[in-house]
PDB file of N, CA and C in Angstrom:
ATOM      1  N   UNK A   1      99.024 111.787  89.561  1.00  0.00           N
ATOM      2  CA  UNK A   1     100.064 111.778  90.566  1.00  0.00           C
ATOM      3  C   UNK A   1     100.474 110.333  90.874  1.00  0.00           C
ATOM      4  N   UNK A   2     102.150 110.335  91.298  1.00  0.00           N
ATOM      5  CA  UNK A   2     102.586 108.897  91.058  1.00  0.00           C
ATOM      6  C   UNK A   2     102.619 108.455  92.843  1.00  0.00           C
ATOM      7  N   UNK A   3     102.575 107.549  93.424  1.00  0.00           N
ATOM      8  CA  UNK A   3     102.796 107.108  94.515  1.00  0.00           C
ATOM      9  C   UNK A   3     104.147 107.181  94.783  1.00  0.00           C
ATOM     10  N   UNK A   4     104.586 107.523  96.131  1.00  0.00           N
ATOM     11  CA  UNK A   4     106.013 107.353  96.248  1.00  0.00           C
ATOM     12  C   UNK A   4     106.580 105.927  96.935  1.00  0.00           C
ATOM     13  N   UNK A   5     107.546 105.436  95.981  1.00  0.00           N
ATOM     14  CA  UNK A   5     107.974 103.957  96.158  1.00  0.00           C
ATOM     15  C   UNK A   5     108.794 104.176  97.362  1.00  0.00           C
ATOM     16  N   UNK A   6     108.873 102.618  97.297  1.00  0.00           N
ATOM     17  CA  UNK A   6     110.014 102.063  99.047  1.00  0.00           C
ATOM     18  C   UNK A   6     111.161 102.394  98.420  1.00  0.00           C
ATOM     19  N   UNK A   7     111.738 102.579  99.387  1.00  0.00           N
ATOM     20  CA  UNK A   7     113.315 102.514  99.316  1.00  0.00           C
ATOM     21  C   UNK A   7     113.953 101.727  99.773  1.00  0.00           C
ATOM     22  N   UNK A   8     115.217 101.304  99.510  1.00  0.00           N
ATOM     23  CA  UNK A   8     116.344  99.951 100.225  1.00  0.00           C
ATOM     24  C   UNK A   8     116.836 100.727 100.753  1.00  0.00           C
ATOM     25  N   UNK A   9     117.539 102.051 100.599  1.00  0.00           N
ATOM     26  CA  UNK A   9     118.512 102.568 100.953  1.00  0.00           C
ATOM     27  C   UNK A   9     118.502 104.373 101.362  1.00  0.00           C
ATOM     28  N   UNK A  10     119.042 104.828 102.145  1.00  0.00           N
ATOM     29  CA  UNK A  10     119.040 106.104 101.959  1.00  0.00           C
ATOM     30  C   UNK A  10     119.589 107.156 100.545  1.00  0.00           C
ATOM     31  N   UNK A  11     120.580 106.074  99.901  1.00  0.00           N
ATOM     32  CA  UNK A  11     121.235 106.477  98.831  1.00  0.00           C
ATOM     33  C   UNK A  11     120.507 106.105  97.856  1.00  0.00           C
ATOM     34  N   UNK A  12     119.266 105.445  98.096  1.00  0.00           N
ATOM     35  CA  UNK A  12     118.217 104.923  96.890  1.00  0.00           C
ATOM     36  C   UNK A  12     117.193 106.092  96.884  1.00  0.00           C
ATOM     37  N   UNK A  13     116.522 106.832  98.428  1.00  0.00           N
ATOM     38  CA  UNK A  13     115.702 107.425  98.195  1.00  0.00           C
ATOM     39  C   UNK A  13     116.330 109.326  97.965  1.00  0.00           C
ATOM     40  N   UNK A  14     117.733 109.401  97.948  1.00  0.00           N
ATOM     41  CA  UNK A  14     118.209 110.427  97.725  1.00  0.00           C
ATOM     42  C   UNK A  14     118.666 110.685  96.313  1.00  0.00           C
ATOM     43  N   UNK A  15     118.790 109.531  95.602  1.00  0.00           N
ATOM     44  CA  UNK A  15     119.092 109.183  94.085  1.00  0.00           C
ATOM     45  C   UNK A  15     117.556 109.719  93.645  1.00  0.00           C
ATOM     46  N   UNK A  16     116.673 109.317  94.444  1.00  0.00           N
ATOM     47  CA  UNK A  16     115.034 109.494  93.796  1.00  0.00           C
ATOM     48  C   UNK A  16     115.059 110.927  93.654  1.00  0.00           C
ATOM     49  N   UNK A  17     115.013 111.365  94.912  1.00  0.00           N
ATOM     50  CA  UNK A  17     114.692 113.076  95.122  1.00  0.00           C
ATOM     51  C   UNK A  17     115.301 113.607  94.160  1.00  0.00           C
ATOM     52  N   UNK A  18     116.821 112.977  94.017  1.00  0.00           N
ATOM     53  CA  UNK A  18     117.295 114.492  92.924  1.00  0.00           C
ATOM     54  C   UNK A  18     116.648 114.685  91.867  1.00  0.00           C
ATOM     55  N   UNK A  19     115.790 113.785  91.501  1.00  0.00           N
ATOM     56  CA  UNK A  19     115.546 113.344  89.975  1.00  0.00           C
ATOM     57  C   UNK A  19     113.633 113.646  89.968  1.00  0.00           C
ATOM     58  N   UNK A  20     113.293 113.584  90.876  1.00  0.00           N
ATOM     59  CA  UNK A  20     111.646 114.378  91.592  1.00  0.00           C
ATOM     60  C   UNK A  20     111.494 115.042  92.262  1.00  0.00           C
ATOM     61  N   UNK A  21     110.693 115.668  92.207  1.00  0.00           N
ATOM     62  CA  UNK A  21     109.536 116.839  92.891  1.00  0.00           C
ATOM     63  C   UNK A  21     108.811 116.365  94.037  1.00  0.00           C
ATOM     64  N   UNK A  22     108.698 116.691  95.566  1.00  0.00           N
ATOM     65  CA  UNK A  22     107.479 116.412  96.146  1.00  0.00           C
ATOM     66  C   UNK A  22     106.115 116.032  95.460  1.00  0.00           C
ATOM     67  N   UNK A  23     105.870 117.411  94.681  1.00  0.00           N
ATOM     68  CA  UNK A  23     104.957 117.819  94.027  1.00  0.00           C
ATOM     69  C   UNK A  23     103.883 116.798  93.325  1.00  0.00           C
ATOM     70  N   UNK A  24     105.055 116.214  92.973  1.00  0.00           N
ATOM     71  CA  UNK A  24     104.290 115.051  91.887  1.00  0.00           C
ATOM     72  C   UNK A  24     103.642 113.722  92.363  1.00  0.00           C
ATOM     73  N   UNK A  25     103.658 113.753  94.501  1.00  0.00           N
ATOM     74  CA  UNK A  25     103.105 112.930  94.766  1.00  0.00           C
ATOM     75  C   UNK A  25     102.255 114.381  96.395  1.00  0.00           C
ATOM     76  N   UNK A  26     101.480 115.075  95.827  1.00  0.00           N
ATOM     77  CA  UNK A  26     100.888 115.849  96.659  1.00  0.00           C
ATOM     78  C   UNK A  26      99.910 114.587  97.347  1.00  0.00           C
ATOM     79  N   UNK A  27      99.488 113.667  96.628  1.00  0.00           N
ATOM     80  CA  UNK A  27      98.416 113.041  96.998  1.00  0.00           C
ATOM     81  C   UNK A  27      98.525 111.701  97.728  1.00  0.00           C
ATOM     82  N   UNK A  28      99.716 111.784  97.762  1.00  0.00           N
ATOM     83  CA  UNK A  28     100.378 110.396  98.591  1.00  0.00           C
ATOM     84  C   UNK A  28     100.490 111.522 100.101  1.00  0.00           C
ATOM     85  N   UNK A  29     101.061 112.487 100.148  1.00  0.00           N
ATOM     86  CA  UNK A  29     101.139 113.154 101.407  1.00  0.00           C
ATOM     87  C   UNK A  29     100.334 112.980 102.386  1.00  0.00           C
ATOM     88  N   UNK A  30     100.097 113.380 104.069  1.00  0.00           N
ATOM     89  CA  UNK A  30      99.255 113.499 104.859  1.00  0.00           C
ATOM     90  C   UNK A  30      99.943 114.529 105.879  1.00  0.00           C
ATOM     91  N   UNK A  31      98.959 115.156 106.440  1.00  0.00           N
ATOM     92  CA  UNK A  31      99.423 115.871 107.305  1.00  0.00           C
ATOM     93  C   UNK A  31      99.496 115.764 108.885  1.00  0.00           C
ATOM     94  N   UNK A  32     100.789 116.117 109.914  1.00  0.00           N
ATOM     95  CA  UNK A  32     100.846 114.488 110.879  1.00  0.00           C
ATOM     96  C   UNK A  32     100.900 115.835 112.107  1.00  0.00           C
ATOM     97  N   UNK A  33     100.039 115.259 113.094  1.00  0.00           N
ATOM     98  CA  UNK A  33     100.307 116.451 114.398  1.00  0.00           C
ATOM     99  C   UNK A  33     101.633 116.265 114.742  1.00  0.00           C
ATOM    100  N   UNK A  34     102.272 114.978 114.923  1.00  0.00           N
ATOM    101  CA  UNK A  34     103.102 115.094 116.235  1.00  0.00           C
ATOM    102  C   UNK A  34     104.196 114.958 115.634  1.00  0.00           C
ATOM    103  N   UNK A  35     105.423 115.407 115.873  1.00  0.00           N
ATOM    104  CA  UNK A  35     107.283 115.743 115.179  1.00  0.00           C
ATOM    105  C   UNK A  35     106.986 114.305 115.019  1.00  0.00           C
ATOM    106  N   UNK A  36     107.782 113.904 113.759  1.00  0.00           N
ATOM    107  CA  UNK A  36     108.209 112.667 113.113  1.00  0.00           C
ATOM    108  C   UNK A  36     109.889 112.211 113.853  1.00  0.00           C
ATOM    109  N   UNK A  37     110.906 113.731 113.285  1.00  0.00           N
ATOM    110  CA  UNK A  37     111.797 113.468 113.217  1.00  0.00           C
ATOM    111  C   UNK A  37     112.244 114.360 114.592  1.00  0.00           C
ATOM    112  N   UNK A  38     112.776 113.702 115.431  1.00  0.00           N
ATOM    113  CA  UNK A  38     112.961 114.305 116.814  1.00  0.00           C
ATOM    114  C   UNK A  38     114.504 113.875 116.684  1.00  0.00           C
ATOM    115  N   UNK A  39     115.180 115.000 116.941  1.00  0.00           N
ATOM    116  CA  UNK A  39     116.809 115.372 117.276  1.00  0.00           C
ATOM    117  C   UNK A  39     117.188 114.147 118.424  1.00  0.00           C
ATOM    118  N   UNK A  40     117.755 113.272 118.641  1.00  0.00           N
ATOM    119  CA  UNK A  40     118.136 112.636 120.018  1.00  0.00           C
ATOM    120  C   UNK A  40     118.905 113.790 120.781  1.00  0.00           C
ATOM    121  N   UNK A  41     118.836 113.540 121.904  1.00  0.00           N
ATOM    122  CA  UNK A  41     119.100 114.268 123.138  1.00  0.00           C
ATOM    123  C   UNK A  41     120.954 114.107 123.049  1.00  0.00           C
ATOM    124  N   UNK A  42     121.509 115.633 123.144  1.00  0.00           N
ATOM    125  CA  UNK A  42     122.959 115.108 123.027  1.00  0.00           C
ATOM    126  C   UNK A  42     123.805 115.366 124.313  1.00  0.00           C
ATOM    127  N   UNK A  43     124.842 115.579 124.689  1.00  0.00           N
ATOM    128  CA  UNK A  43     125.714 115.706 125.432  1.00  0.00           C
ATOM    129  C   UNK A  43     127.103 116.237 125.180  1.00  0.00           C
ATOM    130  N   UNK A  44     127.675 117.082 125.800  1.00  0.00           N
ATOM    131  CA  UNK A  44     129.051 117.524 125.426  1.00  0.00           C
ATOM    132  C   UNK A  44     129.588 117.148 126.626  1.00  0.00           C
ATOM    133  N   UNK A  45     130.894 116.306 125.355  1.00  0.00           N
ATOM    134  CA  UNK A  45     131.922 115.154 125.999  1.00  0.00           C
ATOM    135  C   UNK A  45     133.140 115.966 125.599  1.00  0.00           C
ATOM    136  N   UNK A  46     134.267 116.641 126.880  1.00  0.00           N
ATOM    137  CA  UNK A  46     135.225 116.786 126.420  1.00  0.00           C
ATOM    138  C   UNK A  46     136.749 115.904 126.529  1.00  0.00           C
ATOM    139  N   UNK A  47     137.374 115.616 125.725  1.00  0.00           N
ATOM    140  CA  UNK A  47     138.413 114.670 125.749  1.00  0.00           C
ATOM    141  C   UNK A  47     139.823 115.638 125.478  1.00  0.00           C
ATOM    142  N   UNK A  48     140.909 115.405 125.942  1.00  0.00           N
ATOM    143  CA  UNK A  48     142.340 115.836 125.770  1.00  0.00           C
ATOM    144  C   UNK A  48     142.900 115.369 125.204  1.00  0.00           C
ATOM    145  N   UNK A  49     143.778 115.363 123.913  1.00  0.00           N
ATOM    146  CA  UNK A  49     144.529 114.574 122.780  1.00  0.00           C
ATOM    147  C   UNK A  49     145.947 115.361 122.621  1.00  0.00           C
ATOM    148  N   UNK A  50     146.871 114.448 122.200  1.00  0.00           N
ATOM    149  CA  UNK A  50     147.762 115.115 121.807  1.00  0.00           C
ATOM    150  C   UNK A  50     147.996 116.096 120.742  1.00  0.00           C
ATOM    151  N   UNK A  51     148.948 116.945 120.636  1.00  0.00           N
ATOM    152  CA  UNK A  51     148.377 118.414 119.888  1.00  0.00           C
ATOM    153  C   UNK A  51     148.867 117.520 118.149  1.00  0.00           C
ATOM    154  N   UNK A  52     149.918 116.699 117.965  1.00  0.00           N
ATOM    155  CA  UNK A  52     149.901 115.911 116.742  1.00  0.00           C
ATOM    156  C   UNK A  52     149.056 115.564 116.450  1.00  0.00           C
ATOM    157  N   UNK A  53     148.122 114.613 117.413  1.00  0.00           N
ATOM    158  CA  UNK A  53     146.614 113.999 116.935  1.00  0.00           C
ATOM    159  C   UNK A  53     145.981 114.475 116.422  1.00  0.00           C
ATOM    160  N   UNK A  54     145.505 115.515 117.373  1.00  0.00           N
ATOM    161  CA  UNK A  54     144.366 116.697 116.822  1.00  0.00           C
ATOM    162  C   UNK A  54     144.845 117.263 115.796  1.00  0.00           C
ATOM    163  N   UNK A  55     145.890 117.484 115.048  1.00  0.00           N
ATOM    164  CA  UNK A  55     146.055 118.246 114.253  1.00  0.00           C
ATOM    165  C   UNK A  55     146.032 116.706 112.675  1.00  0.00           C
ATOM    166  N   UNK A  56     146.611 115.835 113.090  1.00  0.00           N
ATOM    167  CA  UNK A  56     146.516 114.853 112.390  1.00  0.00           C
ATOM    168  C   UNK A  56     144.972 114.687 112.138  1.00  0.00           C
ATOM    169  N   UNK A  57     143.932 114.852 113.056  1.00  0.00           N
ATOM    170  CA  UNK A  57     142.636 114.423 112.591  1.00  0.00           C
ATOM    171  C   UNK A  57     142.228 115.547 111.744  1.00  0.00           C
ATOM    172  N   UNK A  58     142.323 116.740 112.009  1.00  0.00           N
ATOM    173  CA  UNK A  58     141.870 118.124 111.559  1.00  0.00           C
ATOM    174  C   UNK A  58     142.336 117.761 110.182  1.00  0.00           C
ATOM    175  N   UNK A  59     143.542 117.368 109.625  1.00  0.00           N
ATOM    176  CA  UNK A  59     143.925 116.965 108.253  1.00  0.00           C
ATOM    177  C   UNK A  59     142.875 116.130 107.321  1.00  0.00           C
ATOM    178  N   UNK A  60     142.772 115.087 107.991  1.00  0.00           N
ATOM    179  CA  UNK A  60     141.896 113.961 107.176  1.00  0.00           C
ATOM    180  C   UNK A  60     140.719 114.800 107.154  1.00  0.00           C
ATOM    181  N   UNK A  61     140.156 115.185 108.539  1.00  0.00           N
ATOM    182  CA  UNK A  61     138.522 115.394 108.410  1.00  0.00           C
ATOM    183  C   UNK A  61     138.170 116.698 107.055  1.00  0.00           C
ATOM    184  N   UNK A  62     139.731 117.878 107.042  1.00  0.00           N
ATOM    185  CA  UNK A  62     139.341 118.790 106.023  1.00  0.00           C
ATOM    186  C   UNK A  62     139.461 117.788 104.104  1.00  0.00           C
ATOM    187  N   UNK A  63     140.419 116.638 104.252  1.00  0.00           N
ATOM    188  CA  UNK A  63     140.466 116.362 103.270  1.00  0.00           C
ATOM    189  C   UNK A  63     138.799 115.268 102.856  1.00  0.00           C
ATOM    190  N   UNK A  64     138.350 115.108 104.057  1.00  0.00           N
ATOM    191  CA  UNK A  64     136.813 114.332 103.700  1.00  0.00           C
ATOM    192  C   UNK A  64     135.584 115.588 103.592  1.00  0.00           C
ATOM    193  N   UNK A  65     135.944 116.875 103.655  1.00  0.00           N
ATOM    194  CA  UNK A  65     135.322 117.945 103.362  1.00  0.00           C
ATOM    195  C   UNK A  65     134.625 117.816 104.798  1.00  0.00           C
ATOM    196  N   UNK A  66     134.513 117.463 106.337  1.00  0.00           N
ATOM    197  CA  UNK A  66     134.013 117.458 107.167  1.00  0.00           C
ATOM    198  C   UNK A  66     134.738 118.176 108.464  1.00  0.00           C
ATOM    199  N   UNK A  67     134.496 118.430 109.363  1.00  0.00           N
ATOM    200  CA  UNK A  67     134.632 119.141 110.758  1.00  0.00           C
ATOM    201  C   UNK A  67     135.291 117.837 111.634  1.00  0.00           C
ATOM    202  N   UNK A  68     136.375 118.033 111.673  1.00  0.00           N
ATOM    203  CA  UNK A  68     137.357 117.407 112.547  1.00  0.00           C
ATOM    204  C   UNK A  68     136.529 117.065 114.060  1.00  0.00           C
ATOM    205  N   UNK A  69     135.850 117.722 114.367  1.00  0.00           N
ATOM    206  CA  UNK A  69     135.316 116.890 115.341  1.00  0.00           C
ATOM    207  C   UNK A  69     133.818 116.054 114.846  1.00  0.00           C
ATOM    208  N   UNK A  70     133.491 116.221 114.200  1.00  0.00           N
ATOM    209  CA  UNK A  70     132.426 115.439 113.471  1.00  0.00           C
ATOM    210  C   UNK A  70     132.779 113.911 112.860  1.00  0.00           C
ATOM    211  N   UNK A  71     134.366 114.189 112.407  1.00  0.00           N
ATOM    212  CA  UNK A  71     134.871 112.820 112.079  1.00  0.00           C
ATOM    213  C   UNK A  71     135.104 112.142 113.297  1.00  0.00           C
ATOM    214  N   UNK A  72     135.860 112.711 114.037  1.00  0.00           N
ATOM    215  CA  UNK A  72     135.667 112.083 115.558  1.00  0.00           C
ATOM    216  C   UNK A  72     134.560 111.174 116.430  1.00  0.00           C
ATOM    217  N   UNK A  73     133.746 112.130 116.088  1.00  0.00           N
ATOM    218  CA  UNK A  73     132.548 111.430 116.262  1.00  0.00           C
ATOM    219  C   UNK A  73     131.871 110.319 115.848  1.00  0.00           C
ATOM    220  N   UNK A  74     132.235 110.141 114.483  1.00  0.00           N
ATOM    221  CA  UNK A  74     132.085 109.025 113.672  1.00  0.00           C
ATOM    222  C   UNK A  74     132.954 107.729 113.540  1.00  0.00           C
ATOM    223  N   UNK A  75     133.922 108.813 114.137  1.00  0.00           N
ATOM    224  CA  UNK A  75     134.949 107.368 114.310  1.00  0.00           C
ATOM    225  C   UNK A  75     134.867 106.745 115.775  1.00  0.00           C
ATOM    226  N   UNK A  76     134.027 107.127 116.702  1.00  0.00           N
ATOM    227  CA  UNK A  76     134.088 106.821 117.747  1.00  0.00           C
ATOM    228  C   UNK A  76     132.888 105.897 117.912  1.00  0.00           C
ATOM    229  N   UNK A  77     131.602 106.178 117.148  1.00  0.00           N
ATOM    230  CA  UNK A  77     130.556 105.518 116.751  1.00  0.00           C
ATOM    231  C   UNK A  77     130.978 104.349 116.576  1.00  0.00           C
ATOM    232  N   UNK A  78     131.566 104.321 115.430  1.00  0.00           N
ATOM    233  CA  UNK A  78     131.820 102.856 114.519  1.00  0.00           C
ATOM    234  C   UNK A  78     132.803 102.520 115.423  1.00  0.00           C
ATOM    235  N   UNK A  79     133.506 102.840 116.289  1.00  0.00           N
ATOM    236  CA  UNK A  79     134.396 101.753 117.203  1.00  0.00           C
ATOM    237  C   UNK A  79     133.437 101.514 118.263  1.00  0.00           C
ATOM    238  N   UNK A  80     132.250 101.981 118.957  1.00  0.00           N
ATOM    239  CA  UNK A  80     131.742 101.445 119.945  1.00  0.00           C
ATOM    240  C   UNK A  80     130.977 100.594 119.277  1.00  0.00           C
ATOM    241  N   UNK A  81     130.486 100.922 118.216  1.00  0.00           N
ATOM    242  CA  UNK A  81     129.389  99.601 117.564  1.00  0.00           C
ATOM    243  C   UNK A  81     130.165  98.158 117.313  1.00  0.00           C
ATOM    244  N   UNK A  82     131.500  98.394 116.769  1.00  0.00           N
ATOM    245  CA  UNK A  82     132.702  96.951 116.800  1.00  0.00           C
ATOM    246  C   UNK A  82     132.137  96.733 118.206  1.00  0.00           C
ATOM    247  N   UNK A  83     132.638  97.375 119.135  1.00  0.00           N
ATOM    248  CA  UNK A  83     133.354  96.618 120.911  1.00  0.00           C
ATOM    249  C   UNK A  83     131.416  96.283 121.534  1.00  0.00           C
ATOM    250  N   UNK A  84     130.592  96.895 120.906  1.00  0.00           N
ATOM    251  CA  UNK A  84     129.288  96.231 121.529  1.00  0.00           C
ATOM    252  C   UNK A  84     129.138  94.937 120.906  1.00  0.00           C
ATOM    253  N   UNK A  85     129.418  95.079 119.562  1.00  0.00           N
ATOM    254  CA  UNK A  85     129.404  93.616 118.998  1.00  0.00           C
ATOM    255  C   UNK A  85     129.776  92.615 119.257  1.00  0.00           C
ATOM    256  N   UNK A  86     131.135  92.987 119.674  1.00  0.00           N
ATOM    257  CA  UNK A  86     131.838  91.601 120.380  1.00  0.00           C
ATOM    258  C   UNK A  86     131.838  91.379 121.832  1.00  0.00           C
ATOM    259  N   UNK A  87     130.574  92.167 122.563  1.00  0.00           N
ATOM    260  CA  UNK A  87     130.315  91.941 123.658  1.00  0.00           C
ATOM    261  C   UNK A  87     129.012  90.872 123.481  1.00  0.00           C
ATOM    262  N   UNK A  88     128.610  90.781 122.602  1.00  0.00           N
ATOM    263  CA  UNK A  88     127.390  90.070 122.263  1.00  0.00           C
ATOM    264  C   UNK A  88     127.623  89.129 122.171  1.00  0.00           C
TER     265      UNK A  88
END
């Protein structure tokens, strides 16, 4: 059984998986009491847009194969991470 290597990237260790098995590192495994991966705590935020907008976003988000409010979301991310930045 092979050890499982570091990764740089999420797109490095998802390139890995497609191409391996858990399996083949049973012995690198351990078994852990407490949740690793814990959901962050969310909130529902509702906002009012114009009915062009919304329908303008609903466009892009079906042509990125995603949920129009999910792109939203992402686009709202990456603009608060800009405006924290340049609060810094």
């Amino acid at each position: 059984m092979g050890k499982i290597p570091k990764f740089k990237s999420d797109q490095e260790a998802a390139q890995f998986w497609d191409t391996h098995s858990l399996i083949e590192f049973e012995d690198d495994l351990e078994l852990v009491k407490e949740k690793v991966f814990v959901k962050p705590e969310k909130q529902v935020m509702t906002i009012r847009v114009d009915k062009k907008l919304a329908n303008a976003l609903k466009i892009i988000a079906r042509e990125k194969g995603i949920n129009y409010s999910t792109l939203a979301r992402m686009w709202l991310i990456e603009r608060l991470k800009k405006e924290i930045e340049e609060i810094k």
